[in-house]
C-alpha atoms as a PDB file:
ATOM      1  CA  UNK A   1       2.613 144.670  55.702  1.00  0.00           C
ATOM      2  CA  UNK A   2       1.517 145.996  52.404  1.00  0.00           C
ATOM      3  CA  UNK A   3      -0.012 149.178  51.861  1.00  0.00           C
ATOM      4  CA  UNK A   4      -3.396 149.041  49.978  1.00  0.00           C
ATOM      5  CA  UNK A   5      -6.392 151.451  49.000  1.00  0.00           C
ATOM      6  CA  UNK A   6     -10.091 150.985  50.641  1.00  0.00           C
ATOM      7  CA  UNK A   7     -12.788 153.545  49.609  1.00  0.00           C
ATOM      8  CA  UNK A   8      -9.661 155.891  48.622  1.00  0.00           C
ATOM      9  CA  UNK A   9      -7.656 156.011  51.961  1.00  0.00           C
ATOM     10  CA  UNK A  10      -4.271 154.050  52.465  1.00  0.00           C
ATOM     11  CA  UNK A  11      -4.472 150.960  54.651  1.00  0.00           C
ATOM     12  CA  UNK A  12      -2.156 148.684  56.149  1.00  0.00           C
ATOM     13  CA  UNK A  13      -3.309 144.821  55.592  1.00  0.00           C
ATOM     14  CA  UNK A  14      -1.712 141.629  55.926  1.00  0.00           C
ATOM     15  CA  UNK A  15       0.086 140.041  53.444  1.00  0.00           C
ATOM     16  CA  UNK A  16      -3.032 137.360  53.458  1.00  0.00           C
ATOM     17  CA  UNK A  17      -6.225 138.735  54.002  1.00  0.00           C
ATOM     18  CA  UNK A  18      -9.692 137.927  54.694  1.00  0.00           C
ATOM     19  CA  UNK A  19     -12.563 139.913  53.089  1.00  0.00           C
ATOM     20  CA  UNK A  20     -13.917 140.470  56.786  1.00  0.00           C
ATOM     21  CA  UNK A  21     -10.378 141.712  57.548  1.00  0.00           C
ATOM     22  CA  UNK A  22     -10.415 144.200  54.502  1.00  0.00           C
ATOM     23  CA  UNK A  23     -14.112 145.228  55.131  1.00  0.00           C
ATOM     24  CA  UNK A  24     -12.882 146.559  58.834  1.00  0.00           C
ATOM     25  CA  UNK A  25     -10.062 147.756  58.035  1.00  0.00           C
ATOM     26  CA  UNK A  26     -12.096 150.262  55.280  1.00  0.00           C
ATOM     27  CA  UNK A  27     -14.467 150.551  58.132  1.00  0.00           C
ATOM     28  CA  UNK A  28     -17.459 149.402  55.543  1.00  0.00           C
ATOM     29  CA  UNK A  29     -20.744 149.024  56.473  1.00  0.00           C
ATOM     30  CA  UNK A  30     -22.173 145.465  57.203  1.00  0.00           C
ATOM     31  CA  UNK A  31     -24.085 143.452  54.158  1.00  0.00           C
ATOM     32  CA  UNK A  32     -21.588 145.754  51.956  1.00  0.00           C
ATOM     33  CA  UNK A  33     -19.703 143.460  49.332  1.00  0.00           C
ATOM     34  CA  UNK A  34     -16.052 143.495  48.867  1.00  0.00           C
ATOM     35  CA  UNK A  35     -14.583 144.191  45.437  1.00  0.00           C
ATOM     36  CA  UNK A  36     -10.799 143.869  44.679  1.00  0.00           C
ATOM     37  CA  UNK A  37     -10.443 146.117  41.597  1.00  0.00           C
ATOM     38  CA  UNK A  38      -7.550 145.412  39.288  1.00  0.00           C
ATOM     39  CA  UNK A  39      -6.292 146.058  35.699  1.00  0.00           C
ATOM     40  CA  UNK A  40      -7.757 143.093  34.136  1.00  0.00           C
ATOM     41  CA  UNK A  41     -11.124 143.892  36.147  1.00  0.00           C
ATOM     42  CA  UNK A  42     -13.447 143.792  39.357  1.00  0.00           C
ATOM     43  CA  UNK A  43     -13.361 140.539  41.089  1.00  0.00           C
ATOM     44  CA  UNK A  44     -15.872 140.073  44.316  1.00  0.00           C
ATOM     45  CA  UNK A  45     -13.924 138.858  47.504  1.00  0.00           C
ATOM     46  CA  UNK A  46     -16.465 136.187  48.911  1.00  0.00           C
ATOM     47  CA  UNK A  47     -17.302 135.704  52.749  1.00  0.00           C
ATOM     48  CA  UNK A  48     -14.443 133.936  54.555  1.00  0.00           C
ATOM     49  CA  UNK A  49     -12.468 134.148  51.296  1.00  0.00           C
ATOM     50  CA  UNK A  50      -8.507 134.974  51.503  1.00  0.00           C
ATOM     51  CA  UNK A  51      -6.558 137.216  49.035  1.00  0.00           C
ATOM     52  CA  UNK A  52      -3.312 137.665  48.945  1.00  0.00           C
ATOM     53  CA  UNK A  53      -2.289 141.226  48.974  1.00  0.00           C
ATOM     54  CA  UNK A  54       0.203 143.235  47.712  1.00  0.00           C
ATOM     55  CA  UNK A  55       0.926 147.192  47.868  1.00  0.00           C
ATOM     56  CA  UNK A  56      -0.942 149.517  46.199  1.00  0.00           C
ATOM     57  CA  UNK A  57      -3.840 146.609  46.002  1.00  0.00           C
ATOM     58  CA  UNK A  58      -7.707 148.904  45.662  1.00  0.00           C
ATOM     59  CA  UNK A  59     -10.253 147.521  47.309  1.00  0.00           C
ATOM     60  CA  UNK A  60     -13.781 148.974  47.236  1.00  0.00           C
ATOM     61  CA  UNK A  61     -17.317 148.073  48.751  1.00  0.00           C
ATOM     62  CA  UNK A  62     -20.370 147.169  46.653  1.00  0.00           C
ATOM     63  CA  UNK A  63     -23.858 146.431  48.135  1.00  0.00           C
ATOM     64  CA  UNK A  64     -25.087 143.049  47.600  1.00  0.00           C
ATOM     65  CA  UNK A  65     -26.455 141.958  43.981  1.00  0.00           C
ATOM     66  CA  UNK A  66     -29.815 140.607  44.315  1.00  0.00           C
ATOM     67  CA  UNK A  67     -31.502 139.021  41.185  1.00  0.00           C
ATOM     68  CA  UNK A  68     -35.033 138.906  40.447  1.00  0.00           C
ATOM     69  CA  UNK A  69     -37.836 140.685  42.454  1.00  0.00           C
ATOM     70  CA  UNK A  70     -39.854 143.370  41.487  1.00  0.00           C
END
């Protein structure tokens, strides 16, 4: 099991894992977005979406990007 980084605090994950699995095992709050942050950039992890993780992977949470409104 590889050893990644939620919100700063060392977390055990599957090799494959879901972006439901990541956002409980960070213990995020619900509507949060996940965001796999890597050299080359940020990269949302959609709903039901798999990615396959490796140690020392960072992972952080993002609320929801709404266009438009007022």
């Amino acid at each position: 099991m590889p050893r990644a980084i939620i919100n700063g605090r060392a977390v055990d994950l599957p090799d494959v894992a879901t972006s439901e699995e990541i956002a409980g095992a960070g213990s995020m709050r619900q509507g949060r977005r996940v965001i796999h942050r890597t050299r080359e950039g940020n990269y949302p992890v959609g709903p039901g979406q798999s990615v396959d993780v490796k140690d020392g992977d960072r992972f952080i949470d993002a609320p929801q990007r709404v266009k438009g409104g007022c």
